[in-house]
C-alpha atoms as a PDB file:
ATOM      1  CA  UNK A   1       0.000   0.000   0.000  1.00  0.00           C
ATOM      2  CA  UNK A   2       1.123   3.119  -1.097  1.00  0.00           C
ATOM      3  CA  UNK A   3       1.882   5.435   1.987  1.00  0.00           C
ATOM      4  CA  UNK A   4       1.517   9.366   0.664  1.00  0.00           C
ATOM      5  CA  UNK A   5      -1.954  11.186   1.870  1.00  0.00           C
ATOM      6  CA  UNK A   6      -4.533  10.850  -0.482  1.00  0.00           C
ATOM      7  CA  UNK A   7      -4.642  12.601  -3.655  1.00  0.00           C
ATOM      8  CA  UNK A   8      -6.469  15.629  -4.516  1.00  0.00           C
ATOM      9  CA  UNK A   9      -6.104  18.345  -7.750  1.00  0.00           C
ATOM     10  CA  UNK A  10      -9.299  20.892  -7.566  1.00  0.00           C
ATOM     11  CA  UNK A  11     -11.735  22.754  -4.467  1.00  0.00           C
ATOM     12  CA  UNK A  12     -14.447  21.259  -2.610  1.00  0.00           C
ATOM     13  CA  UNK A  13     -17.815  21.209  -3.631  1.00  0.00           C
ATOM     14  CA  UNK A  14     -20.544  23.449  -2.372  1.00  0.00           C
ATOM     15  CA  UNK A  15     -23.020  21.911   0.362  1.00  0.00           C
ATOM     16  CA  UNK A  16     -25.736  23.262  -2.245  1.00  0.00           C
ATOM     17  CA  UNK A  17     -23.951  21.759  -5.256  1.00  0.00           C
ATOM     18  CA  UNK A  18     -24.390  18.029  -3.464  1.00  0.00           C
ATOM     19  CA  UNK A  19     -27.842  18.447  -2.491  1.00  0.00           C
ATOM     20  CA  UNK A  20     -28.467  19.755  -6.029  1.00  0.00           C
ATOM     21  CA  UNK A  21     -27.075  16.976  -7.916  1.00  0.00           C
ATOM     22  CA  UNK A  22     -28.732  14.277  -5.682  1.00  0.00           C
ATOM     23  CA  UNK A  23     -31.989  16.135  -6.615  1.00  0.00           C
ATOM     24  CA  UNK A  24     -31.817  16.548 -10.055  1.00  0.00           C
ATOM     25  CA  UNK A  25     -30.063  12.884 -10.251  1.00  0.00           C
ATOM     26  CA  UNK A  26     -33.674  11.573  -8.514  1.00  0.00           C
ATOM     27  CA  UNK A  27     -36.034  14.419 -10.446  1.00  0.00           C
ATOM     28  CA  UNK A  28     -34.498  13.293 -13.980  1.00  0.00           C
ATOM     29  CA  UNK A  29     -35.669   9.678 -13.314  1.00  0.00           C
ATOM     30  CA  UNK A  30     -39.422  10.819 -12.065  1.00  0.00           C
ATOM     31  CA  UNK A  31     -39.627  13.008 -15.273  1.00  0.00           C
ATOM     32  CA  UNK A  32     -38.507   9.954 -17.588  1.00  0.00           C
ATOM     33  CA  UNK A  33     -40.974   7.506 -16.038  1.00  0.00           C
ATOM     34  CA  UNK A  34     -44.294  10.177 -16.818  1.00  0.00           C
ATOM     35  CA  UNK A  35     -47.157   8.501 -18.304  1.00  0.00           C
ATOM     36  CA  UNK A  36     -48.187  11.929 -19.244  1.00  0.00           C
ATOM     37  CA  UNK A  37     -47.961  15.549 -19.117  1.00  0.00           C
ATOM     38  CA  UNK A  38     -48.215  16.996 -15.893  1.00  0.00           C
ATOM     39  CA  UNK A  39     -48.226  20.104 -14.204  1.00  0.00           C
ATOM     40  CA  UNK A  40     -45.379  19.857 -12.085  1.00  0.00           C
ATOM     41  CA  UNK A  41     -42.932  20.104 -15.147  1.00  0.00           C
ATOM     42  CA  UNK A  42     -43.914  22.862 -15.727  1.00  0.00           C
ATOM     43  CA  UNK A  43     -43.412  24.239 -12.263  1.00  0.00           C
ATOM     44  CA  UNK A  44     -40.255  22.727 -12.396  1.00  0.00           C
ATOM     45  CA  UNK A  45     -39.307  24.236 -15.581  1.00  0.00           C
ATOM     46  CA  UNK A  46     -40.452  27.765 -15.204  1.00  0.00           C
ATOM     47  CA  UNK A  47     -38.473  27.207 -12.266  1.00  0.00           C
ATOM     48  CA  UNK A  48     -35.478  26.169 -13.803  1.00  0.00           C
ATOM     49  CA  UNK A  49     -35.812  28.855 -16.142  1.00  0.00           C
ATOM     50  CA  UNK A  50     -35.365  31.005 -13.180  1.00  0.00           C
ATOM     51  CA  UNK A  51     -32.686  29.617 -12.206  1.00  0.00           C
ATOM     52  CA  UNK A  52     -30.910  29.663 -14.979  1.00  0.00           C
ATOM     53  CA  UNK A  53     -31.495  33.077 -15.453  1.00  0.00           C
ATOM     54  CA  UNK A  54     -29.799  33.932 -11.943  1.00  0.00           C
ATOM     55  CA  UNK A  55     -27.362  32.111 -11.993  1.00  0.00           C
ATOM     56  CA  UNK A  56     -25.889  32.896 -15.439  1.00  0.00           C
ATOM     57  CA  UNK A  57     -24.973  36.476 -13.106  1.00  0.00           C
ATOM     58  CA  UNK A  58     -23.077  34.900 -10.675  1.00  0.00           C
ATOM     59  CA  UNK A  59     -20.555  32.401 -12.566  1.00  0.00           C
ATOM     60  CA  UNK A  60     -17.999  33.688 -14.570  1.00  0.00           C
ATOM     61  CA  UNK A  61     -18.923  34.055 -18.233  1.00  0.00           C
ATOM     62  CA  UNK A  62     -15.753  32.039 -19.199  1.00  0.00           C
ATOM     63  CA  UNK A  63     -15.988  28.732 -18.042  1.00  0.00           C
ATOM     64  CA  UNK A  64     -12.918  27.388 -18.376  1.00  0.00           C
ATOM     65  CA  UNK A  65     -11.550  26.301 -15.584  1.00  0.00           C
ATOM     66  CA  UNK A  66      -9.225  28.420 -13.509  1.00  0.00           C
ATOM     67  CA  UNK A  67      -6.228  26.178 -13.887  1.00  0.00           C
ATOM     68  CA  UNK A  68      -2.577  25.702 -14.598  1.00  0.00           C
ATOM     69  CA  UNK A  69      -1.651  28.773 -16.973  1.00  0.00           C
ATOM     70  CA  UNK A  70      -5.419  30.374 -16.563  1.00  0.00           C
ATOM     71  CA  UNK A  71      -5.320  29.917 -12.713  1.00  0.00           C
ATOM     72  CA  UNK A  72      -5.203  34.001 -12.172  1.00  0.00           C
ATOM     73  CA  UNK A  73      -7.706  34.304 -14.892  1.00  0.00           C
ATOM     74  CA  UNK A  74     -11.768  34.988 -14.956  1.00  0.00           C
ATOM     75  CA  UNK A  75     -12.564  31.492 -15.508  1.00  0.00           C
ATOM     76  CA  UNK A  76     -14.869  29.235 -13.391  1.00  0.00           C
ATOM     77  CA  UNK A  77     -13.947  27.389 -10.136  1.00  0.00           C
ATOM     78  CA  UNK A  78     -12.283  23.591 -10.595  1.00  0.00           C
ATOM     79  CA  UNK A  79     -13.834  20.752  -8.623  1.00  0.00           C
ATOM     80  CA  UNK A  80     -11.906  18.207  -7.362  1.00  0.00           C
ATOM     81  CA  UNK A  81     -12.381  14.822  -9.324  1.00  0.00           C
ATOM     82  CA  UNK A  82     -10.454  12.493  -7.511  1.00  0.00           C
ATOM     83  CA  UNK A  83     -13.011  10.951  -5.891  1.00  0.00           C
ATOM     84  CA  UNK A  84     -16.857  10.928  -5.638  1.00  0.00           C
ATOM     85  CA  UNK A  85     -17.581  12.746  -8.537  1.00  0.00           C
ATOM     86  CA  UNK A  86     -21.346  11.554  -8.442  1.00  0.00           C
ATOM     87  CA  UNK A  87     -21.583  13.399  -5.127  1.00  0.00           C
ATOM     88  CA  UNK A  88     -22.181  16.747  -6.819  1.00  0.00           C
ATOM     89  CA  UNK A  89     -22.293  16.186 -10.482  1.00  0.00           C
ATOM     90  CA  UNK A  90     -25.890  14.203 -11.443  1.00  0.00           C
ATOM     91  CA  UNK A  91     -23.671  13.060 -14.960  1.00  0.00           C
ATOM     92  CA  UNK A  92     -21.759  10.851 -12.593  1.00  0.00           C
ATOM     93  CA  UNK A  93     -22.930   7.545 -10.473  1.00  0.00           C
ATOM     94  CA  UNK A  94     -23.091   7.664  -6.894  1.00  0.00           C
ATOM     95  CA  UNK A  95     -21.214   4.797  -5.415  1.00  0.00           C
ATOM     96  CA  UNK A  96     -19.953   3.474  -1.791  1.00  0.00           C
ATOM     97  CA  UNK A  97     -16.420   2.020  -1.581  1.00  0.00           C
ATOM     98  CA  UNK A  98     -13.585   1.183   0.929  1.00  0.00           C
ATOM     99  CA  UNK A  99     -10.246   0.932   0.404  1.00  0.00           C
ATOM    100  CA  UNK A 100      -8.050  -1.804   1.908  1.00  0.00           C
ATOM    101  CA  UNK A 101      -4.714  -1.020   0.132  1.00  0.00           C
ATOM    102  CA  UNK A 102      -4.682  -2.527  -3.574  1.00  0.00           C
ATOM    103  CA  UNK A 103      -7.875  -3.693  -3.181  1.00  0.00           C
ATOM    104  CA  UNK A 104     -10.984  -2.157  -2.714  1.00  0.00           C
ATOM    105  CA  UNK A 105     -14.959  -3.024  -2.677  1.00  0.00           C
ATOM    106  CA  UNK A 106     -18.176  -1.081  -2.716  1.00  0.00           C
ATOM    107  CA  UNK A 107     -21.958  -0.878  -3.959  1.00  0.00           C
ATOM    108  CA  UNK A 108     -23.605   0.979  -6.125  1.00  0.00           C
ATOM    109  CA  UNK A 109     -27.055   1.480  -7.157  1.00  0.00           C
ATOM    110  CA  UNK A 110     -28.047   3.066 -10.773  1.00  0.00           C
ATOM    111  CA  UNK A 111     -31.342   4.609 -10.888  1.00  0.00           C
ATOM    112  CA  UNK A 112     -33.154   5.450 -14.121  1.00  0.00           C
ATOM    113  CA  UNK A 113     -31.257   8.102 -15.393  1.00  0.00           C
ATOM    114  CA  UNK A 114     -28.429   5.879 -16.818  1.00  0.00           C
ATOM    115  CA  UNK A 115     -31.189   3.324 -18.312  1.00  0.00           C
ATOM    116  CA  UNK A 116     -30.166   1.924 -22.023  1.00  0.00           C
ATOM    117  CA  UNK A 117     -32.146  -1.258 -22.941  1.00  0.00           C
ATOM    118  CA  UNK A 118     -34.803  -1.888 -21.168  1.00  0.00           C
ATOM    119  CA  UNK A 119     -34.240  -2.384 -17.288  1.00  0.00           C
ATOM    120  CA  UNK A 120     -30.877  -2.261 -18.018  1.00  0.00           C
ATOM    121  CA  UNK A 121     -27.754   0.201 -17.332  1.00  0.00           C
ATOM    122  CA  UNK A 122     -26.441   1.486 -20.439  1.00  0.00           C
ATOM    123  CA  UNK A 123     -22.745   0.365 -21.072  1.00  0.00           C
ATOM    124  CA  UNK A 124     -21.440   3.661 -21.291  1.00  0.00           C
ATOM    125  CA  UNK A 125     -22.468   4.648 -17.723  1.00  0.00           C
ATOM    126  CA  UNK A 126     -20.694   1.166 -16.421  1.00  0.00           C
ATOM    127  CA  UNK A 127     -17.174   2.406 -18.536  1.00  0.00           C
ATOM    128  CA  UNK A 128     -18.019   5.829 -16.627  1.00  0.00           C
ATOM    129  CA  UNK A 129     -18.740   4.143 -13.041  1.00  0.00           C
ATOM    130  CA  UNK A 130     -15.461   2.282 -13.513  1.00  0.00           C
ATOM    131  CA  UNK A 131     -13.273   4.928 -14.545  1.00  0.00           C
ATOM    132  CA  UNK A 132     -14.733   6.966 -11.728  1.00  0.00           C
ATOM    133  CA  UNK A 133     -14.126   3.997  -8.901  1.00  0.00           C
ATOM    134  CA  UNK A 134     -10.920   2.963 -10.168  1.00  0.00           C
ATOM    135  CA  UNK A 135      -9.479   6.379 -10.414  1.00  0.00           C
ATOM    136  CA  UNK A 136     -11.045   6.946  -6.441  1.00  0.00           C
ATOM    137  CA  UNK A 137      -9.465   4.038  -5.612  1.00  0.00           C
ATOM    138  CA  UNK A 138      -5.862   5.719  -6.942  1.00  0.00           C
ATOM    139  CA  UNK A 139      -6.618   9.151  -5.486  1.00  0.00           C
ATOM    140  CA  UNK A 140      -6.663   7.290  -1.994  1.00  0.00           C
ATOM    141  CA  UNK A 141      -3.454   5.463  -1.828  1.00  0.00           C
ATOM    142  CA  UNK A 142      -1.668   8.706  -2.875  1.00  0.00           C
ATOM    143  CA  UNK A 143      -0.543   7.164  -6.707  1.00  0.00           C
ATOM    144  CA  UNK A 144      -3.271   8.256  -9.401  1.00  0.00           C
ATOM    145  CA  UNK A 145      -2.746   9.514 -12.683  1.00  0.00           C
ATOM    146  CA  UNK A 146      -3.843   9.779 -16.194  1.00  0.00           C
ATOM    147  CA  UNK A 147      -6.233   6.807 -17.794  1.00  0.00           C
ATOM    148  CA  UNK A 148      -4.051   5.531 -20.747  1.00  0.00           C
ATOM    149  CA  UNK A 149      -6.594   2.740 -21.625  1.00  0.00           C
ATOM    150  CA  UNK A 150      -9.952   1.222 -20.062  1.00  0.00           C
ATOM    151  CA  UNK A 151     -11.625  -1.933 -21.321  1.00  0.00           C
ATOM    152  CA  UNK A 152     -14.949  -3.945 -20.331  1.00  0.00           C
ATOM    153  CA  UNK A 153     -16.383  -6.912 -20.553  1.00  0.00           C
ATOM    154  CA  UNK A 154     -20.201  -7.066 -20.645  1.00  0.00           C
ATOM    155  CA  UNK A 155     -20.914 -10.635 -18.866  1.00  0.00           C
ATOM    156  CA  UNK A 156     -24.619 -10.420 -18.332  1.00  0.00           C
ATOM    157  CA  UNK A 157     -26.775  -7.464 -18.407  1.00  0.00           C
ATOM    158  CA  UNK A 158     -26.706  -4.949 -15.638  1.00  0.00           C
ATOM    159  CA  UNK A 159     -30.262  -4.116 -14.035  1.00  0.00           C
ATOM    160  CA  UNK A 160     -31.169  -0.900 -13.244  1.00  0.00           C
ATOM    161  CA  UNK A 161     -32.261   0.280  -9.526  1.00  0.00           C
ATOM    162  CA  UNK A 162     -30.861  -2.911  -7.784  1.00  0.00           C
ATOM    163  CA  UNK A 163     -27.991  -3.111  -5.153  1.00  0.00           C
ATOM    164  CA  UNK A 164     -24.609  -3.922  -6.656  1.00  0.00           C
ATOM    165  CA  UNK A 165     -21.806  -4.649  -5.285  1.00  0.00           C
ATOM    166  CA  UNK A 166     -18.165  -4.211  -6.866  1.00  0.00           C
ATOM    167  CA  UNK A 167     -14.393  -5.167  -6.250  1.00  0.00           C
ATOM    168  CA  UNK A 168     -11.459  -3.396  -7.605  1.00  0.00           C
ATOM    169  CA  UNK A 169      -7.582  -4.704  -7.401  1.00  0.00           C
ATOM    170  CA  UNK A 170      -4.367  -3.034  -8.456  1.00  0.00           C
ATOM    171  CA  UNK A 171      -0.534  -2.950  -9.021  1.00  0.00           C
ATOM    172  CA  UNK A 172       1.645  -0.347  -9.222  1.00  0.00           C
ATOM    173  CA  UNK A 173       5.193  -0.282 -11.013  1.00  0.00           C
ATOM    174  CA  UNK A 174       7.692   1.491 -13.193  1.00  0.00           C
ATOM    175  CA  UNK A 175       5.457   4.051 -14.823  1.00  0.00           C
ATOM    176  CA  UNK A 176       2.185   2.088 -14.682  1.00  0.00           C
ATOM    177  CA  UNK A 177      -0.849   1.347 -12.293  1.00  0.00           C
ATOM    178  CA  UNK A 178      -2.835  -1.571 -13.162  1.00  0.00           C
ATOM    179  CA  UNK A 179      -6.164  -2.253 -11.774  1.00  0.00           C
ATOM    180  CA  UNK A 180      -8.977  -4.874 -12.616  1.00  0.00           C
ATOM    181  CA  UNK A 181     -12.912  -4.823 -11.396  1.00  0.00           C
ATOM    182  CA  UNK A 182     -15.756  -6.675 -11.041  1.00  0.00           C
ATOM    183  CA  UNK A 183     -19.467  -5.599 -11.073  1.00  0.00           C
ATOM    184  CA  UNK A 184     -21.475  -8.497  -9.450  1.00  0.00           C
ATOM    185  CA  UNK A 185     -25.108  -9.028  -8.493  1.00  0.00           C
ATOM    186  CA  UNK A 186     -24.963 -11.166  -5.538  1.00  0.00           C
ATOM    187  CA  UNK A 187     -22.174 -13.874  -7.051  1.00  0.00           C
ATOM    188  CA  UNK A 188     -22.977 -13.256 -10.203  1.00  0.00           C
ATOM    189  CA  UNK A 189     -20.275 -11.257 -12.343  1.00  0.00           C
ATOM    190  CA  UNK A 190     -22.038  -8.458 -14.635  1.00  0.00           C
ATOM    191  CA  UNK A 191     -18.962  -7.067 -15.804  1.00  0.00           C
ATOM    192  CA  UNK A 192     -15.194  -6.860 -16.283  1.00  0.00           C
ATOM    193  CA  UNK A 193     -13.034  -3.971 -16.421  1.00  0.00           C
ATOM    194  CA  UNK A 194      -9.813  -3.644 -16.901  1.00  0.00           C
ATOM    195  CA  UNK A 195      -7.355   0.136 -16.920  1.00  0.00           C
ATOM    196  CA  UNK A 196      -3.877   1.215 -17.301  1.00  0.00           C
ATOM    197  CA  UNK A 197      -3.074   4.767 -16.298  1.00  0.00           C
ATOM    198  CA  UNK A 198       0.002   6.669 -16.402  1.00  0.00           C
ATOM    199  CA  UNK A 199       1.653   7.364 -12.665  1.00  0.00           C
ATOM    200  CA  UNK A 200       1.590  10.689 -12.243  1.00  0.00           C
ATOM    201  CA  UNK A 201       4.043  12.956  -9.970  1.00  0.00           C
ATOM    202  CA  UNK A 202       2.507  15.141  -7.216  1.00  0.00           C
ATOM    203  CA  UNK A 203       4.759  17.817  -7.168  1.00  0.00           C
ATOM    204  CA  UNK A 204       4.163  18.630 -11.082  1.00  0.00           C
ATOM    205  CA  UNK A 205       0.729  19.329 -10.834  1.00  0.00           C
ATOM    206  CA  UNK A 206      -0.658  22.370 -11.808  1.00  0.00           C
ATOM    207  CA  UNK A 207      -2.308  25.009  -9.748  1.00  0.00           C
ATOM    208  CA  UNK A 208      -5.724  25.355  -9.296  1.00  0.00           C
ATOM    209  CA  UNK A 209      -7.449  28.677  -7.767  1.00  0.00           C
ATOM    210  CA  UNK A 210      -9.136  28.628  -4.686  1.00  0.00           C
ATOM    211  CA  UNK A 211     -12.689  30.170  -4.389  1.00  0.00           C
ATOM    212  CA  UNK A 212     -12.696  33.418  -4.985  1.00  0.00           C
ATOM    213  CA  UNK A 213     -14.777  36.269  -2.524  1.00  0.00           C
ATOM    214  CA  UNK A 214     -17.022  37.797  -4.655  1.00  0.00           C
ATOM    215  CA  UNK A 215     -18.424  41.027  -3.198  1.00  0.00           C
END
């Protein structure tokens, strides 16, 4: 087990920005099960519209992020995405996991927003989820770095709104980490995954802004 603290590149996100994503993750998946038009869309929307509206004032109207060469610059704030990205962005899966050295093993749950066939988690979510977990799994033994290649294996099809559980295992040497997962209902394997990434070196990381007191 690799004994640095654990990894981090980007800020915190807002308490608001976690509640938000939770809602919106749970609010896209009542929206796509509607037998029928219904009033509270349009609440929601005219709401949204609102929102929008607001908020457009009170970001920065570049939105790149304020890092590395732009890190004095008038772009927008950088997350951290070293681990639980799903926490505050509803594009992401939520996920549990602890980490025992090279290995690690979690749940996760996907609700209807990342539905492909019918009942079923699209594959490109599962690529996502992995990528996400794996990387997580880097960020807390201290040694992440850049993907350099992911691949999957679709055993059996992966059912939506059902308690998962996954595994992950991994090497590290020379310039490589090496890590392997399972998705499994139960005992039964769903999928395979399999990603290389490039070690990367703490101290070269670029700089990233801090929050900035807007008056």
């Amino acid at each position: 087990m690799d004994s640095a603290a654990p990894w981090t590149f980007g800020v915190e996100p807002l308490a608001q920005t976690i509640e938000a994503a939770a809602r919106l993750r749970q609010v896209t998946g009542l929206v796509l099960a509607l037998e029928r038009p219904d009033p509270a869309v349009d609440t929601l929307l005219a709401a949204l519209e609102a929102a929008e509206r607001a908020l457009a004032g009170r970001v920065p109207a570049d939105q790149a992020p304020r890092v590395g060469a732009a890190v004095d610059g008038d772009g927008r704030v950088y997350l951290d995405h070293s681990r639980h990205i799903g926490a505050f962005n509803a594009g992401f899966p939520e996920y549990e996991i602890t980490v025992e050295g090279d290995r690690a093993e979690g749940t996760v749950n996907f609700p209807v927003a990342y539905e492909g066939p019918p009942g079923l988690v699209h594959g490109g979510f599962l690529a996502l989820f992995f990528d996400a977990a794996i990387q997580h799994h880097n960020c807390d033994l201290g040694l992440a770095g850049k993907t350099a290649g992911l691949s999957l294996r679709y055993r059996r099809p992966t059912p939506l709104l059902t308690d998962l559980r996954f595994a992950l295992t991994r090497s590290a040497d020379g310039t490589r980490i090496r890590s392997t997962g399972q998705l499994l209902a139960g005992d039964v394997v769903l999928c395979e995954a399999e990603m290389d990434a490039v070690k990367g070196d703490r101290s070269r990381l670029p700089a990233v802004s801090p929050r900035r007191v807007i008056s």
